[in-house]
N, C-alpha and C. Protein backbone atom coordinates (compact mmCIF):
# COMPACT_ATOMS: atom_id res chain seq x y z
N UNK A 1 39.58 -9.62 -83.94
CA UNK A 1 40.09 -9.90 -82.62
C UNK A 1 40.24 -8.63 -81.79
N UNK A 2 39.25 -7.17 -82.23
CA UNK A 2 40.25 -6.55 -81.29
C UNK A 2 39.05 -6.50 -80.11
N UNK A 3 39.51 -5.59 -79.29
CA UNK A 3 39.54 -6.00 -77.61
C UNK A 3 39.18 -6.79 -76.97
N UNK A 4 40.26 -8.11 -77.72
CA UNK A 4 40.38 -9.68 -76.66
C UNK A 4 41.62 -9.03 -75.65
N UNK A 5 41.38 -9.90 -75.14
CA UNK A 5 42.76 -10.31 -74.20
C UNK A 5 43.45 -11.56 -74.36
N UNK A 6 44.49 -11.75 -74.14
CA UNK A 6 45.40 -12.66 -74.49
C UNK A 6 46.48 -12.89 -73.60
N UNK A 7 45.75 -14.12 -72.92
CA UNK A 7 46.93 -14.14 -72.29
C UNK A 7 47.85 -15.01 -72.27
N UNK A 8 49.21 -15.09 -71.40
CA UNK A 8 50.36 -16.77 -71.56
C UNK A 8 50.95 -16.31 -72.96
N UNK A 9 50.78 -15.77 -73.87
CA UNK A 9 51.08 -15.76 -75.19
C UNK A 9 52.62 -15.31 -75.64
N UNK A 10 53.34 -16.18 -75.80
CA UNK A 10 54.62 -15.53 -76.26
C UNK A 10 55.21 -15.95 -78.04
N UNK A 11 56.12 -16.16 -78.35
CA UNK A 11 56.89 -16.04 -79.43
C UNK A 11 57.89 -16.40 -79.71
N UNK A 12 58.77 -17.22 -79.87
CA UNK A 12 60.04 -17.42 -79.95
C UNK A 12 60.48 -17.70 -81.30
N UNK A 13 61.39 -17.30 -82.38
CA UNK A 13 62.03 -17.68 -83.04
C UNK A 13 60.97 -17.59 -84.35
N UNK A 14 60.02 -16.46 -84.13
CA UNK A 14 58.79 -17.14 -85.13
C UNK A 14 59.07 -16.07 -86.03
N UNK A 15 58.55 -15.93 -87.54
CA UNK A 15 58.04 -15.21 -88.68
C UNK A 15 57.07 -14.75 -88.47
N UNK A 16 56.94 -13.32 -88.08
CA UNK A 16 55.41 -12.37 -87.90
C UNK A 16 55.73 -11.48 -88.82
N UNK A 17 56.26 -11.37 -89.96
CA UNK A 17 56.51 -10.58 -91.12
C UNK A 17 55.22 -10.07 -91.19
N UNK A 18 54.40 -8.75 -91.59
CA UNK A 18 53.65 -8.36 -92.03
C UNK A 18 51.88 -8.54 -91.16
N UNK A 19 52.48 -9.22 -90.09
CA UNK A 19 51.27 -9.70 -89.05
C UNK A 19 50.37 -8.33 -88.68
N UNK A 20 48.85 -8.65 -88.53
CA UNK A 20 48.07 -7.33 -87.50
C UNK A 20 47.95 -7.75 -86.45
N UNK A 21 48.34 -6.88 -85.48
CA UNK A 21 48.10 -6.67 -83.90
C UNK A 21 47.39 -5.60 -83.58
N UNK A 22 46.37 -5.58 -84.38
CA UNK A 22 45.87 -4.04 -84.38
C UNK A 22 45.23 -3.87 -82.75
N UNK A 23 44.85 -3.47 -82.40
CA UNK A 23 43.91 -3.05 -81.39
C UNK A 23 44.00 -4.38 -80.20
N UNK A 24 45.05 -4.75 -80.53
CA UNK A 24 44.89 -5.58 -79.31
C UNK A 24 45.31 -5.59 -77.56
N UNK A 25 45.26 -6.21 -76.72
CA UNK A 25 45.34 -6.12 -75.27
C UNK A 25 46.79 -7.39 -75.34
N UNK A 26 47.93 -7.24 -75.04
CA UNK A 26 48.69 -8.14 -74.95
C UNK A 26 50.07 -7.70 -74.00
N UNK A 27 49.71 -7.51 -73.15
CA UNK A 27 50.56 -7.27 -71.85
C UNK A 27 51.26 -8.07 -71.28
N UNK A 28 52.40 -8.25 -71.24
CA UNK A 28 53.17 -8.97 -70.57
C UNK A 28 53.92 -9.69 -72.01
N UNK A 29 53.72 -9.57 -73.40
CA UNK A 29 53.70 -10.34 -74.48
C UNK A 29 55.55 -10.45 -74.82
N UNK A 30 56.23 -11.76 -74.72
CA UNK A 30 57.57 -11.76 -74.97
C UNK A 30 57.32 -11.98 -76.49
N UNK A 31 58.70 -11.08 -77.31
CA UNK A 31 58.95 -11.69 -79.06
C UNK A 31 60.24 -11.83 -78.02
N UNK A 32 60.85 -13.18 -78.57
CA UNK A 32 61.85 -13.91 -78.35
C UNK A 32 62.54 -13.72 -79.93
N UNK A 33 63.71 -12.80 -80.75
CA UNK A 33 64.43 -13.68 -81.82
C UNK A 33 63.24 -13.59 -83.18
N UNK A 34 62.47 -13.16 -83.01
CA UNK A 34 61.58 -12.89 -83.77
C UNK A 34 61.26 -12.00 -84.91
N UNK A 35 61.24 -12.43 -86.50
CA UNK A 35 61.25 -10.90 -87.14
C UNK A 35 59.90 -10.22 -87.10
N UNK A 36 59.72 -9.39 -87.05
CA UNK A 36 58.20 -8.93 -87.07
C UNK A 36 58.08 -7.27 -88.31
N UNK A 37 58.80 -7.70 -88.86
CA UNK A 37 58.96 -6.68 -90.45
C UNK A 37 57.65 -5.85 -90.98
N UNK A 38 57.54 -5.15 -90.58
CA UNK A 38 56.45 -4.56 -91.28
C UNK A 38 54.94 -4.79 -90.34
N UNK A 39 55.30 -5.48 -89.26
CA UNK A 39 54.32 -5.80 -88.56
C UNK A 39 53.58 -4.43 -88.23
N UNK A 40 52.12 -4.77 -87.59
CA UNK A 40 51.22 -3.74 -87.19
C UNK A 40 50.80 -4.16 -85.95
N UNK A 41 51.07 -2.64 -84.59
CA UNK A 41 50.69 -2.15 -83.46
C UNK A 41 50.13 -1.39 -83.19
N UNK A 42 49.49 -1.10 -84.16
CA UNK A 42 48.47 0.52 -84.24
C UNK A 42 47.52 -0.10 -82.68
N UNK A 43 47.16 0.81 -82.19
CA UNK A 43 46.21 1.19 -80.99
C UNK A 43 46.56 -0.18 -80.02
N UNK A 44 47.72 -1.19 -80.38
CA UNK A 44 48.18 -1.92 -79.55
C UNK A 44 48.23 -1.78 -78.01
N UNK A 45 47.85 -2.43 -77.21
CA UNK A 45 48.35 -2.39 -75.21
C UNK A 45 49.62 -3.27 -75.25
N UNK A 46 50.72 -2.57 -75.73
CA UNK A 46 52.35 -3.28 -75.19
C UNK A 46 52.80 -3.14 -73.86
N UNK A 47 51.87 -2.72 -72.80
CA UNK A 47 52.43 -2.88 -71.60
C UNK A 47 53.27 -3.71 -70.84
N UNK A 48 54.64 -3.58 -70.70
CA UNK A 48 55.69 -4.40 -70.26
C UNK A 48 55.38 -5.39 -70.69
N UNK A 49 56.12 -5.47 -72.39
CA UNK A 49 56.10 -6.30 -73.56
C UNK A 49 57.28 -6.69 -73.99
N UNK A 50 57.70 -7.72 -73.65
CA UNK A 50 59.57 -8.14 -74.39
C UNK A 50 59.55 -7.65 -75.93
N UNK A 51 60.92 -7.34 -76.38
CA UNK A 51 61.19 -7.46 -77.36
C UNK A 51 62.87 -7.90 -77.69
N UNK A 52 62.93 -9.03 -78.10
CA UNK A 52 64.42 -9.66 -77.25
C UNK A 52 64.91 -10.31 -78.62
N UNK A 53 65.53 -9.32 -79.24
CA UNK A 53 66.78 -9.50 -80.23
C UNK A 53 65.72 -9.77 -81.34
N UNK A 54 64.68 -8.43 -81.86
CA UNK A 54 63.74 -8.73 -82.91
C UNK A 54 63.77 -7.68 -83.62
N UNK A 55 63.92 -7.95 -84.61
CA UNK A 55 63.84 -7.11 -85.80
C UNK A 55 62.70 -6.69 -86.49
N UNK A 56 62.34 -5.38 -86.07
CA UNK A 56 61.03 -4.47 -86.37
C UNK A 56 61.49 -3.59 -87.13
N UNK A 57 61.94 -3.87 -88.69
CA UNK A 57 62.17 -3.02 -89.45
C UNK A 57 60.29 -2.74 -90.02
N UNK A 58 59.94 -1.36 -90.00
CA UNK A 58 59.08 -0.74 -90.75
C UNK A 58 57.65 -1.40 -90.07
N UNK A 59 58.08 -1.57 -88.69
CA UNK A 59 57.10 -2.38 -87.79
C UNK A 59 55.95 -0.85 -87.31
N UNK A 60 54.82 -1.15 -87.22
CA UNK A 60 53.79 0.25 -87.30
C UNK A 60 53.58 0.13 -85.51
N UNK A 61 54.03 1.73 -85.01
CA UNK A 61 53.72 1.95 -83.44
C UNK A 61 52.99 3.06 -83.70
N UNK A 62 51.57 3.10 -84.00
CA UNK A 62 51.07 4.60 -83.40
C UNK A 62 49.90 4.54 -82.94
N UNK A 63 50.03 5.07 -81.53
CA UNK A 63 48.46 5.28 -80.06
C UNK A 63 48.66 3.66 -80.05
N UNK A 64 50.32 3.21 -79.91
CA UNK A 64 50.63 2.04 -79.07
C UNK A 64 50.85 2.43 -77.43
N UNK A 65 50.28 1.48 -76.57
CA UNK A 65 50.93 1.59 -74.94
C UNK A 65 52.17 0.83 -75.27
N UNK A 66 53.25 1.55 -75.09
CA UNK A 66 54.46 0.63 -75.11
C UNK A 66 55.30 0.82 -73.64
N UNK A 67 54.25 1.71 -72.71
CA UNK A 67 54.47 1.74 -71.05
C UNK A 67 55.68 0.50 -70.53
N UNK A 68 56.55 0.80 -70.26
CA UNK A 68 57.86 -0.48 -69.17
C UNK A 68 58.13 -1.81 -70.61
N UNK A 69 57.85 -1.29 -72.13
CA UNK A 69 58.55 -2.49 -72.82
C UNK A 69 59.70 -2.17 -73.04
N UNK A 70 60.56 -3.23 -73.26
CA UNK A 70 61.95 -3.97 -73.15
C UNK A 70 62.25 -3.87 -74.73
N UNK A 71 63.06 -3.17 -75.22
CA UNK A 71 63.73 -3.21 -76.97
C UNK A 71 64.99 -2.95 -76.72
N UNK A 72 65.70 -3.25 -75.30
CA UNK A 72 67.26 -3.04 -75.12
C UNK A 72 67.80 -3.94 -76.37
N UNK A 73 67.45 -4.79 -76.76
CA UNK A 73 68.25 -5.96 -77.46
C UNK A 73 67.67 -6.12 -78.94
N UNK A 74 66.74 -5.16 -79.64
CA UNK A 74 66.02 -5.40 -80.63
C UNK A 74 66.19 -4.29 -81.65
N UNK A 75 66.04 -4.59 -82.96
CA UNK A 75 67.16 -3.25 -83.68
C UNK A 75 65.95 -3.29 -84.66
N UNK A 76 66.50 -1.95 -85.84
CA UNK A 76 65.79 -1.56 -86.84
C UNK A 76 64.71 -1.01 -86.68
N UNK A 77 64.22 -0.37 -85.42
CA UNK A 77 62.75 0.20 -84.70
C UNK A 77 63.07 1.37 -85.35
N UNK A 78 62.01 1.69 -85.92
CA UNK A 78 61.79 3.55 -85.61
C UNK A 78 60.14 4.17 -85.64
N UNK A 79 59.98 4.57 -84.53
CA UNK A 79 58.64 5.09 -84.37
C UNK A 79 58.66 6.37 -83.42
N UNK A 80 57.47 7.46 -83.97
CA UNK A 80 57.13 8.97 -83.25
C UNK A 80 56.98 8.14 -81.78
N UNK A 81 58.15 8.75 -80.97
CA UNK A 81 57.49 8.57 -79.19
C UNK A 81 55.86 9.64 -78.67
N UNK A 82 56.14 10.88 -79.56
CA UNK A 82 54.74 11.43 -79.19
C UNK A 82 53.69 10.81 -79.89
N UNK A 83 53.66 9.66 -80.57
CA UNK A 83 52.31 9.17 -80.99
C UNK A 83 52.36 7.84 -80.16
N UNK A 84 53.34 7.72 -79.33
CA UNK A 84 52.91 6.10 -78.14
C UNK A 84 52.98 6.86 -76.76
N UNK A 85 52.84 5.84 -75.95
CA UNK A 85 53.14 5.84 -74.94
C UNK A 85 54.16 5.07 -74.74
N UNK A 86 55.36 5.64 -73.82
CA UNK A 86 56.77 5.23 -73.93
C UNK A 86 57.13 5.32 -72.68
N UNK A 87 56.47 5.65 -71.15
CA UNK A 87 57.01 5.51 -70.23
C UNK A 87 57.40 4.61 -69.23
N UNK A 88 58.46 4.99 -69.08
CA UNK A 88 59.42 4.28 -68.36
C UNK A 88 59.94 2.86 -69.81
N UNK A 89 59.43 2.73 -70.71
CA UNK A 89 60.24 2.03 -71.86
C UNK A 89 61.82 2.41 -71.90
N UNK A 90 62.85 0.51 -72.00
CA UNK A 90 63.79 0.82 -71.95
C UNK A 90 64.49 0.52 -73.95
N UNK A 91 65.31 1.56 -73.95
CA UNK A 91 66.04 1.44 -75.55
C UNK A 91 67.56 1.31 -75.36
N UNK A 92 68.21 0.72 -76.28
CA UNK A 92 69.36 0.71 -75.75
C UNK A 92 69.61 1.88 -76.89
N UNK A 93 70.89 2.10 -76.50
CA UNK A 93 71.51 3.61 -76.77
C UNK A 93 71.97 3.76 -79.15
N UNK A 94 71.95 2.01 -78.91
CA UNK A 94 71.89 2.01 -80.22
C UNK A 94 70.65 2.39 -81.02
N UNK A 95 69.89 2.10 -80.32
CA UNK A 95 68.39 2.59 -81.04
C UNK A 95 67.48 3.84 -81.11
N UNK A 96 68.50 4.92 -80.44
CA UNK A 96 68.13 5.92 -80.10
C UNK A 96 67.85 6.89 -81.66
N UNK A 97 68.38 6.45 -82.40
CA UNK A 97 67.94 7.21 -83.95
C UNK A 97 66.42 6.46 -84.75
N UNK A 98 66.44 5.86 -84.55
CA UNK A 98 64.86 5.16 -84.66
C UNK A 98 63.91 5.71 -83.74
N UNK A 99 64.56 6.45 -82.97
CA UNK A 99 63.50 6.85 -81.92
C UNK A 99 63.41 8.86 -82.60
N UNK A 100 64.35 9.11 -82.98
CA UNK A 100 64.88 10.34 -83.06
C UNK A 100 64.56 10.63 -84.96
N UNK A 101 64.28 9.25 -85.82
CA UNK A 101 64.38 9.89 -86.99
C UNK A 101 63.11 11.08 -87.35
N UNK A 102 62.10 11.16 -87.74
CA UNK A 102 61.21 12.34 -87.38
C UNK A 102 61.65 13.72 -87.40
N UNK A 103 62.99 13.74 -86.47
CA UNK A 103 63.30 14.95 -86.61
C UNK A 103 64.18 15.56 -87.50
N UNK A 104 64.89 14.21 -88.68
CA UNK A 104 65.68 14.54 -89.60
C UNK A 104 67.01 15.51 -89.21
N UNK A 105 67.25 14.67 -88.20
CA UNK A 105 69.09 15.14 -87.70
C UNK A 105 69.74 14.30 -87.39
N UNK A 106 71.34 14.53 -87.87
CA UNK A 106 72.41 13.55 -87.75
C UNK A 106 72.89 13.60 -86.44
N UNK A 107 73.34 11.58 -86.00
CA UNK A 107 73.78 11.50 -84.92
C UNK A 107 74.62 10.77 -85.01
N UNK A 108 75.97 11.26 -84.43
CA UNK A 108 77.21 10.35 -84.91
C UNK A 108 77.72 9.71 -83.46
């Protein structure tokens, strides 16, 4: 599937445990409540992409566009910001060590 486009496509409440999203185009894409554990975003287009109360423990972001996505409400993330694109992406302040582990320093 990779460089389809996809569009209308959302998620709610679903099991994407271990899913590939490799290389795909999915912009605008809501996870509603969704676990996505271990999931894969490698070379992903997350361009202003919900992520709304989902749990991305050990979820793969690298040479993801994650440009204007939404993880205010979504926990257990941790991925290199210099291997995505992260601008203007909003995090809430709890998730800021998932964003920060890499550098192996404590934040209390």
């Amino acid at each position: 599937m990779t460089d389809q486009v996809i569009y209308n496509f959302n998620f709610t409440n679903c099991l994407l445990d271990y899913t590939k999203f490799y290389a795909l185009k999915l912009k605008q894409i809501q996870f509603t409540g969704c676990s996505l554990v271990a999931a894969d975003f490698m070379q992903t287009d997350l361009t202003e992409a919900l992520f709304d109360n989902c749990d991305l423990r050990r979820t793969v972001f690298i040479q993801t566009n994650l440009t204007k996505a939404d993880f205010t409400t979504s926990f257990n993330y941790a991925f290199d910001p210099e291997a995505n694109k992260i601008k203007k992406a909003k995090f809430s302040l709890e998730g800021l060590p998932g964003l920060l582990s890499k550098y192996n320093i404590i934040i209390k």
